[in-house]
Protein backbone atom coordinates (compact mmCIF):
# COMPACT_ATOMS: atom_id res chain seq x y z
CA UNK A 1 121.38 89.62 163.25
CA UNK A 2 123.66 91.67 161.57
CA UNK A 3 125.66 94.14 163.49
CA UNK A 4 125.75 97.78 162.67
CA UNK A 5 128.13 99.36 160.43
CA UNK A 6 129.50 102.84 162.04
CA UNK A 7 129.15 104.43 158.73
CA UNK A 8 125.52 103.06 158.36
CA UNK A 9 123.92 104.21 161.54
CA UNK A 10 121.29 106.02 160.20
CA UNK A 11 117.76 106.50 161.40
CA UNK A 12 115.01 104.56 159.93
CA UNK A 13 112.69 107.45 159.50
CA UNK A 14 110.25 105.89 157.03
CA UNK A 15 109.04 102.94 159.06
CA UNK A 16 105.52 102.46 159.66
CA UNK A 17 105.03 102.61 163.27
CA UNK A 18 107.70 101.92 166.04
CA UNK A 19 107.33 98.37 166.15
CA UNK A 20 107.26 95.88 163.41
CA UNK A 21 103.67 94.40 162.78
CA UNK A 22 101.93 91.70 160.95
CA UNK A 23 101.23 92.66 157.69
CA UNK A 24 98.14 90.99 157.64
CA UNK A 25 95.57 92.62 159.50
CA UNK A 26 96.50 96.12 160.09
CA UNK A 27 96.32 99.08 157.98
CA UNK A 28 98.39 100.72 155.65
CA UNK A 29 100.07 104.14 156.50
CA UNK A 30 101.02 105.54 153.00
CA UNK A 31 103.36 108.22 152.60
CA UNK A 32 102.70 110.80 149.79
CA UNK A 33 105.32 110.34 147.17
CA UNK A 34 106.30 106.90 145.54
CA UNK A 35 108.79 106.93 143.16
CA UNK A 36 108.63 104.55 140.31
CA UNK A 37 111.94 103.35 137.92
CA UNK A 38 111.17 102.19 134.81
CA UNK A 39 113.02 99.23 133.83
CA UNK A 40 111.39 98.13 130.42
CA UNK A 41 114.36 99.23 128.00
CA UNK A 42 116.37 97.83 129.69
CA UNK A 43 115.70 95.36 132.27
CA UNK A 44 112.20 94.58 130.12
CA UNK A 45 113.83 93.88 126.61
CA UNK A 46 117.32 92.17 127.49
CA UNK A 47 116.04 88.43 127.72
CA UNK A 48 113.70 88.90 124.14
CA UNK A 49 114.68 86.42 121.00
CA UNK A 50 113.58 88.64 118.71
CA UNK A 51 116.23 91.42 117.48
CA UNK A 52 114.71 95.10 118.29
CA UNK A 53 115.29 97.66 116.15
CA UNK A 54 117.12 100.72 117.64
CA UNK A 55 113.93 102.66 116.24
CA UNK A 56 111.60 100.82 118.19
CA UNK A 57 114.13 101.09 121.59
CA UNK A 58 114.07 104.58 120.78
CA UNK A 59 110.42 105.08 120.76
CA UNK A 60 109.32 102.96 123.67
CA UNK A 61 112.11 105.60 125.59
CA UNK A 62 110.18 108.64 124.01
CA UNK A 63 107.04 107.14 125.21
CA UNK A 64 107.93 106.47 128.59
CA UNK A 65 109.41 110.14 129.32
CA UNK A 66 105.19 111.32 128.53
CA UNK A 67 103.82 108.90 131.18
CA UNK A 68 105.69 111.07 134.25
CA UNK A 69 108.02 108.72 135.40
CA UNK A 70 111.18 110.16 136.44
CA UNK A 71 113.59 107.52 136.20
CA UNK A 72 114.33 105.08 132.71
CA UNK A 73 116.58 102.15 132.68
CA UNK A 74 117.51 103.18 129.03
CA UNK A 75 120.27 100.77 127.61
CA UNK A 76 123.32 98.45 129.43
CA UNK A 77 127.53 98.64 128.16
CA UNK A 78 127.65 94.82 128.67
CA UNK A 79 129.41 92.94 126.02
CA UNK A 80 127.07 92.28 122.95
CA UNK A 81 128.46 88.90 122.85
CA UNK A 82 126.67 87.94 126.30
CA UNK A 83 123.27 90.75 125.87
CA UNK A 84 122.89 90.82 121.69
CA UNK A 85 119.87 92.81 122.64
CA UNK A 86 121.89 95.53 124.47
CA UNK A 87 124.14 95.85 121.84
CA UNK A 88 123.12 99.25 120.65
CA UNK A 89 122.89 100.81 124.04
CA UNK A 90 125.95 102.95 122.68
CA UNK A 91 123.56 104.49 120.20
CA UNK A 92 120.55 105.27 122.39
CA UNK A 93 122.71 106.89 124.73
CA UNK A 94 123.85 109.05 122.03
CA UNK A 95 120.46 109.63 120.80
CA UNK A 96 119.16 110.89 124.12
CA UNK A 97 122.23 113.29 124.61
CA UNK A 98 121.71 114.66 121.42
CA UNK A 99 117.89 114.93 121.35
CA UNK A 100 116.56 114.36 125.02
CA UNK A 101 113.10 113.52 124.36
CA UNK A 102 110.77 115.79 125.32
CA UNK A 103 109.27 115.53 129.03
CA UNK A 104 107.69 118.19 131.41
CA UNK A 105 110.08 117.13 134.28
CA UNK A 106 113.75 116.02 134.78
CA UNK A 107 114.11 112.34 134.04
CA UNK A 108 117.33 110.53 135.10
CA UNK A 109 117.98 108.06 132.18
CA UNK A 110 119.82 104.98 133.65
CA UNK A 111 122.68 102.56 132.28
CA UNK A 112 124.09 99.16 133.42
CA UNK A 113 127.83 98.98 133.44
CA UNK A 114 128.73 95.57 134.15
CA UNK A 115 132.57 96.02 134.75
CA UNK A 116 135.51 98.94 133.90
CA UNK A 117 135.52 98.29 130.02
CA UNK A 118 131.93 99.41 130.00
CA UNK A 119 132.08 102.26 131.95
CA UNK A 120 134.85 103.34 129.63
CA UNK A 121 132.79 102.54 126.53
CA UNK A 122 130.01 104.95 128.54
CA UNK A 123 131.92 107.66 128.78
CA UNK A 124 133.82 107.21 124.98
CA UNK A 125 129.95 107.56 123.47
CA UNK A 126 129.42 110.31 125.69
CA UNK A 127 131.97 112.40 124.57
CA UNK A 128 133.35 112.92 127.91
CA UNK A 129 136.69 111.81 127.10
CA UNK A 130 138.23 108.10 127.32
CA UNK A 131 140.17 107.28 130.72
CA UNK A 132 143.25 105.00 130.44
CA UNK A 133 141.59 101.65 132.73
CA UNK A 134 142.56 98.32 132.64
CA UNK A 135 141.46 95.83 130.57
CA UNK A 136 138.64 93.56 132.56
CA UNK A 137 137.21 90.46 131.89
CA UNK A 138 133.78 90.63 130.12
CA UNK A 139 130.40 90.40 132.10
CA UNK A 140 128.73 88.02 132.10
CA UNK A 141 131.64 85.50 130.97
CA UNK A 142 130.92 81.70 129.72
CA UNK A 143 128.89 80.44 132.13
CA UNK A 144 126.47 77.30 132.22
CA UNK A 145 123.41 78.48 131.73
CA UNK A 146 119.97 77.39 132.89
CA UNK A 147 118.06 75.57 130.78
CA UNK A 148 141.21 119.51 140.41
CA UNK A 149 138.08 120.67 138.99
CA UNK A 150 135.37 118.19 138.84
CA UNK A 151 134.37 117.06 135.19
CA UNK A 152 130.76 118.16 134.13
CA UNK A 153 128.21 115.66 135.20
CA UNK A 154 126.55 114.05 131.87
CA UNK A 155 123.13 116.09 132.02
CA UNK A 156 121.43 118.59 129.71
CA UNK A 157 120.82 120.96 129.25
CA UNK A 158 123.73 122.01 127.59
CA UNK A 159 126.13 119.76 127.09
CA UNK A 160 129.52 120.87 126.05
CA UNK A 161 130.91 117.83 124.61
CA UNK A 162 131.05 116.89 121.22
CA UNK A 163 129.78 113.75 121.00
CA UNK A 164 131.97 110.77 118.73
CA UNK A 165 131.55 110.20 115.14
CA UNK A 166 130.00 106.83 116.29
CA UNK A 167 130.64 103.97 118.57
CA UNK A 168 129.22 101.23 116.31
CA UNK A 169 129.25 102.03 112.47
CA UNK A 170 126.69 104.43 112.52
CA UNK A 171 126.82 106.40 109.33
CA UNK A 172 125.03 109.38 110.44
CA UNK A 173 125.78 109.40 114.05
CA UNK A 174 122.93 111.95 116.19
CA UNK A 175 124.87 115.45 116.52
CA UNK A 176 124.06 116.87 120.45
CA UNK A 177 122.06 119.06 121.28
CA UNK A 178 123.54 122.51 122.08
CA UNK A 179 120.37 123.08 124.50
CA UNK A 180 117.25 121.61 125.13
CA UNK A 181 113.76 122.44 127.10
CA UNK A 182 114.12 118.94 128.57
CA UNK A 183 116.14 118.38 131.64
CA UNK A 184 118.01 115.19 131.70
CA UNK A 185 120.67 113.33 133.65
CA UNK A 186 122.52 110.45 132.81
CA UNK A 187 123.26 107.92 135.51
CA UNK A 188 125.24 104.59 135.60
CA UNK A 189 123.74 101.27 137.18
CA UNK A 190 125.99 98.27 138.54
CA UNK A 191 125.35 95.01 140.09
CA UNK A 192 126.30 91.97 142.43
CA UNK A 193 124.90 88.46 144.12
CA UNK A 194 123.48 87.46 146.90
CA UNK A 195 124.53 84.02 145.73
CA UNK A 196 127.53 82.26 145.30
CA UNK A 197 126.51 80.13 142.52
CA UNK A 198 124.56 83.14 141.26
CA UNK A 199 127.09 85.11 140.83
CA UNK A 200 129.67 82.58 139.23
CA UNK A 201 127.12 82.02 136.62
CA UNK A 202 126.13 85.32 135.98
CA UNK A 203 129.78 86.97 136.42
CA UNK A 204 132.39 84.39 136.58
CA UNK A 205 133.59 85.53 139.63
CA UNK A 206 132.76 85.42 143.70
CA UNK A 207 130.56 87.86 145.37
CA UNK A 208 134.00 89.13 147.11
CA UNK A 209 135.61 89.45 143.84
CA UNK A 210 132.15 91.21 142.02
CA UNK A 211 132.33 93.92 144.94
CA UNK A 212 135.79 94.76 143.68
CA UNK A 213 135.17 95.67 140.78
CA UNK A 214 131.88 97.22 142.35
CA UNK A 215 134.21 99.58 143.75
CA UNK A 216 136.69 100.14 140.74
CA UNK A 217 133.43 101.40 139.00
CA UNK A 218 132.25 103.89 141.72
CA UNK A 219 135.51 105.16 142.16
CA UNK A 220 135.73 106.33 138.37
CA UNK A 221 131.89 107.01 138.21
CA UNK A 222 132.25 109.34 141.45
CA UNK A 223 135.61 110.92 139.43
CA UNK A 224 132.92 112.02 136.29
CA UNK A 225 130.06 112.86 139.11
CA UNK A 226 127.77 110.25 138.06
CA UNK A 227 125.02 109.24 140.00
CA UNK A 228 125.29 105.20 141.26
CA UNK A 229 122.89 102.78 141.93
CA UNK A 230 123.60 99.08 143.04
CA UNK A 231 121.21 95.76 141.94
CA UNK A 232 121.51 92.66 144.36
CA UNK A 233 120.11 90.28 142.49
CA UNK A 234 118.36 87.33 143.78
CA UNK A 235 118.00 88.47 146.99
CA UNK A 236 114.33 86.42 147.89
CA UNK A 237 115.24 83.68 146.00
CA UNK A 238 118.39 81.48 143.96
CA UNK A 239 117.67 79.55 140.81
CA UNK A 240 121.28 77.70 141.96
CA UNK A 241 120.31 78.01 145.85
CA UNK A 242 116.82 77.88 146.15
CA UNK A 243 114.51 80.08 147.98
CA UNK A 244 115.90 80.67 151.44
CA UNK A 245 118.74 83.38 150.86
CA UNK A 246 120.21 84.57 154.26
CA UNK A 247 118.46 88.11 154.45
CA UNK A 248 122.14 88.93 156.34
CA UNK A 249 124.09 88.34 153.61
CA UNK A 250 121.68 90.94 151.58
CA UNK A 251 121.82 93.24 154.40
CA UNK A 252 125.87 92.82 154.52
CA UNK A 253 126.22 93.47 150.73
CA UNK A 254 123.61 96.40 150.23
CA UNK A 255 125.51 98.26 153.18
CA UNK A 256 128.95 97.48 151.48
CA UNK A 257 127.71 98.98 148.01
CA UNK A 258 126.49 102.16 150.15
CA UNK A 259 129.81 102.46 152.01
CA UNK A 260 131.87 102.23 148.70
CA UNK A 261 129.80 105.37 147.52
CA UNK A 262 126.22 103.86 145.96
CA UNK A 263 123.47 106.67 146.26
CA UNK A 264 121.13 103.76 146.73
CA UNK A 265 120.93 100.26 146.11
CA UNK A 266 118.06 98.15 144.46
CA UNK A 267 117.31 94.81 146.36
CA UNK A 268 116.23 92.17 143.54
CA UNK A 269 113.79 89.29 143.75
CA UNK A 270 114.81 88.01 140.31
CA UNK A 271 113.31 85.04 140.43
CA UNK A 272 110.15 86.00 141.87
CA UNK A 273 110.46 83.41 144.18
CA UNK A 274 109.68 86.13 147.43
CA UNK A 275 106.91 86.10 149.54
CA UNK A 276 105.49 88.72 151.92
CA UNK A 277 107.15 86.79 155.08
CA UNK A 278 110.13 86.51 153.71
CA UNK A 279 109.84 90.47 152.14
CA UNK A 280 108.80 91.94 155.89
CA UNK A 281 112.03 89.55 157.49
CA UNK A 282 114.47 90.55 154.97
CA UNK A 283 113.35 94.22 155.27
CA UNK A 284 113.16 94.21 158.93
CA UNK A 285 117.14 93.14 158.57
CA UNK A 286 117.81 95.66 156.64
CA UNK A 287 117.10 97.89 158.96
CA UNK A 288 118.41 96.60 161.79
CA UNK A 289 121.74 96.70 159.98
CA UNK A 290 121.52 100.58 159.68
CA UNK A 291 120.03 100.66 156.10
CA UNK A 292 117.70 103.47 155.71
CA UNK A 293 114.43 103.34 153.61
CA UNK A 294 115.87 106.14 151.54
CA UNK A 295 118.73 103.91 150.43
CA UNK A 296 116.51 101.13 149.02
CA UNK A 297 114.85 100.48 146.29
CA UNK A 298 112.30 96.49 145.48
CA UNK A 299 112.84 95.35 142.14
CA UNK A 300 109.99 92.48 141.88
CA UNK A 301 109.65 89.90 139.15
CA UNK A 302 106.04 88.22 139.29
CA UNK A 303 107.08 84.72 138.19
CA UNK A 304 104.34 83.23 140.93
CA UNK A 305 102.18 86.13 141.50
CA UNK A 306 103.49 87.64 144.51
CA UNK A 307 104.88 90.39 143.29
CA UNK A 308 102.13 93.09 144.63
CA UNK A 309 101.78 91.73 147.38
CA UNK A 310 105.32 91.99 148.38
CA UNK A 311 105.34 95.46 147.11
CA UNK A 312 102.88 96.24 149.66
CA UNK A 313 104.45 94.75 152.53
CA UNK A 314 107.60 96.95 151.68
CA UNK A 315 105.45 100.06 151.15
CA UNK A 316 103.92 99.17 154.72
CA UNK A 317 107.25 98.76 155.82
CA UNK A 318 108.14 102.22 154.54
CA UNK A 319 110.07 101.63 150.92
CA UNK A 320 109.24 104.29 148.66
CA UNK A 321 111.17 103.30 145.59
CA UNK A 322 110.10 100.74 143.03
CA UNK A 323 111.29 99.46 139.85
CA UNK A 324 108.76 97.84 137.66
CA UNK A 325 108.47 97.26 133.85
CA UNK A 326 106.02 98.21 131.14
CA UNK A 327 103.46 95.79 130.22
CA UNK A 328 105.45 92.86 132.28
CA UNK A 329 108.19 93.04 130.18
CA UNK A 330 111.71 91.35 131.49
CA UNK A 331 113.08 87.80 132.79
CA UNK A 332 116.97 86.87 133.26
CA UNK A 333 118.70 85.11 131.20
CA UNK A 334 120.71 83.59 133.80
CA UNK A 335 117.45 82.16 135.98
CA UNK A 336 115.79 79.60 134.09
CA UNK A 337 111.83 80.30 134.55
CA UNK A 338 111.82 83.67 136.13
CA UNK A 339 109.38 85.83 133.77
CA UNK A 340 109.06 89.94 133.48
CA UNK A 341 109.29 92.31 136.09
CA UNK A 342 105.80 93.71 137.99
CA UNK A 343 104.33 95.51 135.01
CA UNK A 344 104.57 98.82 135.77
CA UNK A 345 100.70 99.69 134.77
CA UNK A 346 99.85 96.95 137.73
CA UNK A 347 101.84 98.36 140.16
CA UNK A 348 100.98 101.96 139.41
CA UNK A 349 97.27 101.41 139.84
CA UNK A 350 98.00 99.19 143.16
CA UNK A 351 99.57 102.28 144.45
CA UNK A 352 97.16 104.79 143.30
CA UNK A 353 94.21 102.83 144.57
CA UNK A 354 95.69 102.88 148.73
CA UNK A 355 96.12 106.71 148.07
CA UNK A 356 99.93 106.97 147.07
CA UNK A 357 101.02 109.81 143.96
CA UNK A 358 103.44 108.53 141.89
CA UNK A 359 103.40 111.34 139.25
CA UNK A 360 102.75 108.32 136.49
CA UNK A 361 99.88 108.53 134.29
CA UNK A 362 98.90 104.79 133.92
CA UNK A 363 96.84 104.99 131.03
CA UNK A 364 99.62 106.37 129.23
CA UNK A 365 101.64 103.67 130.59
CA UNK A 366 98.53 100.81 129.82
CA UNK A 367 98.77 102.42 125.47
CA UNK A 368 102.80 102.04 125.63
CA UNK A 369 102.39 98.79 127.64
CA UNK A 370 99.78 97.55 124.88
CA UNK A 371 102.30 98.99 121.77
CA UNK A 372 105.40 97.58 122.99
CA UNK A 373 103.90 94.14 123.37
CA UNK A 374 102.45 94.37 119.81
CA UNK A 375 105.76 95.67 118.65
CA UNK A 376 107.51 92.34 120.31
CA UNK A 377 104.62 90.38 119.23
CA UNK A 378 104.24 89.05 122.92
CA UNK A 379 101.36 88.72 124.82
CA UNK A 380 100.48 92.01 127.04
CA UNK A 381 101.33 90.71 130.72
CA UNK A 382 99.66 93.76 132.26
CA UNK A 383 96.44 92.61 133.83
CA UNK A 384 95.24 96.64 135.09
CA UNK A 385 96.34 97.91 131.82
CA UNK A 386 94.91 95.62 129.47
CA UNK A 387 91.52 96.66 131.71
CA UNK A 388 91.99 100.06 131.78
CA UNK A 389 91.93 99.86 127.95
CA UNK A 390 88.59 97.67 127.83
CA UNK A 391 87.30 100.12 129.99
CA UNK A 392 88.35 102.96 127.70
CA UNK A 393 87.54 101.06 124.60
CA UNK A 394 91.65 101.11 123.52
């Protein structure tokens, strides 16, 4: 087991219960509030063939910020070369700082920043000024593939920075907004392994040397007063490795992202490979390593079907953060087989239905869910949307 970290002693407040219990026959204690990230622009459309126009990335955003969710994966600064699909993420984050689209709550709209270069390329589009940083290697490099005054926080509603003529040939590059009804806040994503092989494929580098730069990119986020939140990917499951990743090594890496400054940290079954066992035994580590519930955050893919099930053993547990994807969208490019994240629509009603608010109208999300697959001409991977639309004769 792995032994507490001084700066990580916190108390566990959200556990069910004081002991741990089967999560098979006893029932489930729901707390009020879930809180649900959507990852579809992001996380949902990076592994599609098909080039997406910027209008369409655009509108799926505007959608999404009507359902009630409070938190959009909205673009990534990772080379185009490696992500083609993310290669306009420049753009949309200029389109949301100069017209925020219109929501009745705050909504934190998120970006990945794979390395220094993109956080600098983040903060060039925003206006906010260009930091001198080193030059760093791209993310993801070649790899074989699988088959004394603190700067102003990027949020609205004013924003006093004039934004760039245009970070990627734009002609007629979005002016900002001066002020808007919508509040907004623009927060930075980055991520690691909990895989050696994972993470030499997907970053070229060890999991040692991808917490480095981990902490290069905090360090300069915390310097603008961004908001940071840490992925470990393949944390149930390696398509290198195989299923049985030490739950320690997750537990030692989420608590080193937290100590370098993370405000929370999103544990990933990318591969969908996870089960409820090994959810409960990796979350009961977790724990016992200091990690609060508050901290975390399950990010499921539902490549065998397991994916609400393990999002009820962590809600039993007493996670109250999940990231899910509209209509199913998503899959990695760097795990051969893994398909879309749990469609947000499914997990939404899963939720709902044992008594949990999530603030997410999911027949909203079931239309946008059933639009964005049309749009991608894909099939609609949401099995509660695509029924709450019979239902409603959508």
């Amino acid at each position: 087991m792995l032994a507490l970290r001084g700066s990580l002693r916190r108390t566990v407040s959200s556990v069910v219960g004081s002991t741990h219990r089967s999560f098979a026959a006893t029932p489930i204690r729901l707390a009020e509030e879930v809180r649900i990230v959507e990852v579809g622009p992001r996380d949902g459309l990076q592994n599609e063939q098909k080039s997406i126009p910027l209008h369409t990335k655009l509108e799926l955003i505007r959608r999404l910020a009507t359902t009630g969710v409070r938190d959009i994966e909205a673009g990534s600064f990772v080379a185009p070369k490696w992500v083609p699909q993310m290669a306009n993420s420049a753009e949309v984050l200029n389109h949301i700082l100069g017209h925020p689209p219109e929501a009745s709550h705050h909504i934190a709209y998120n970006f990945l920043i794979p390395n220094l270069k993109g956080l600098e390329n983040l903060i060039r589009a925003s206006g906010d000024g260009t930091p001198s940083l080193e030059e760093a290697p791209p993310t993801p490099p070649p790899s074989p593939k699988p088959e004394d005054e603190e700067p102003a926080p990027i949020t609205s509603t004013e924003d006093p920075n004039e934004m760039p003529s245009s970070t990627s040939g734009v002609d007629n590059p979005v002016e900002p907004a001066k002020s808007s009804s919508t509040p907004f806040s623009v927060e930075i994503s980055l991520f690691t392994a909990a895989t050696e092989a994972f993470s030499k494929a997907n970053t070229n580098c060890t999991i040692a040397e991808s917490l480095e730069r981990c902490k290069a990119i905090v360090a300069l986020a915390k310097s603008r007063n961004l908001r940071v939140r840490g992925y470990v990917s393949v944390a149930l499951g390696c398509p290198y490795e195989g299923p049985n990743v030490s739950p320690s090594r997750v537990a030692d890496i989420t608590a080193t992202l937290l100590e370098m400054g993370a405000d929370e940290v999103s544990v990933a079954d990318t591969t969908g490979m996870g089960t409820a066992p090994r959810t409960q035994e990796l979350l009961k580590v977790l724990s016992s390593a200091g990690i609060a519930n508050k901290d975390l955050a399950l990010h499921f893919h539902d490549t065998y079907g397991q994916a609400l099930v393990n999002a009820v053993v962590a809600l039993e547990y007493g996670i109250r953060t999940f990231d899910s994807s509209v209509g199913g969208l998503g899959g990695c490019p760097y795990s051969k087989g893994a398909t879309g994240n749990v469609a947000t629509e499914d997990l939404v009603y899963c939720l709902h239905s044992l008594g949990a608010r999530t603030g997410v109208d999911v027949e909203k999300m079931a239309e946008i869910g059933k639009w964005i697959s049309s749009e991608l001409g894909r099939p609609n991977d949401s099995r509660a949307g695509k029924a709450l639309l019979a239902r409603l004769g959508s």
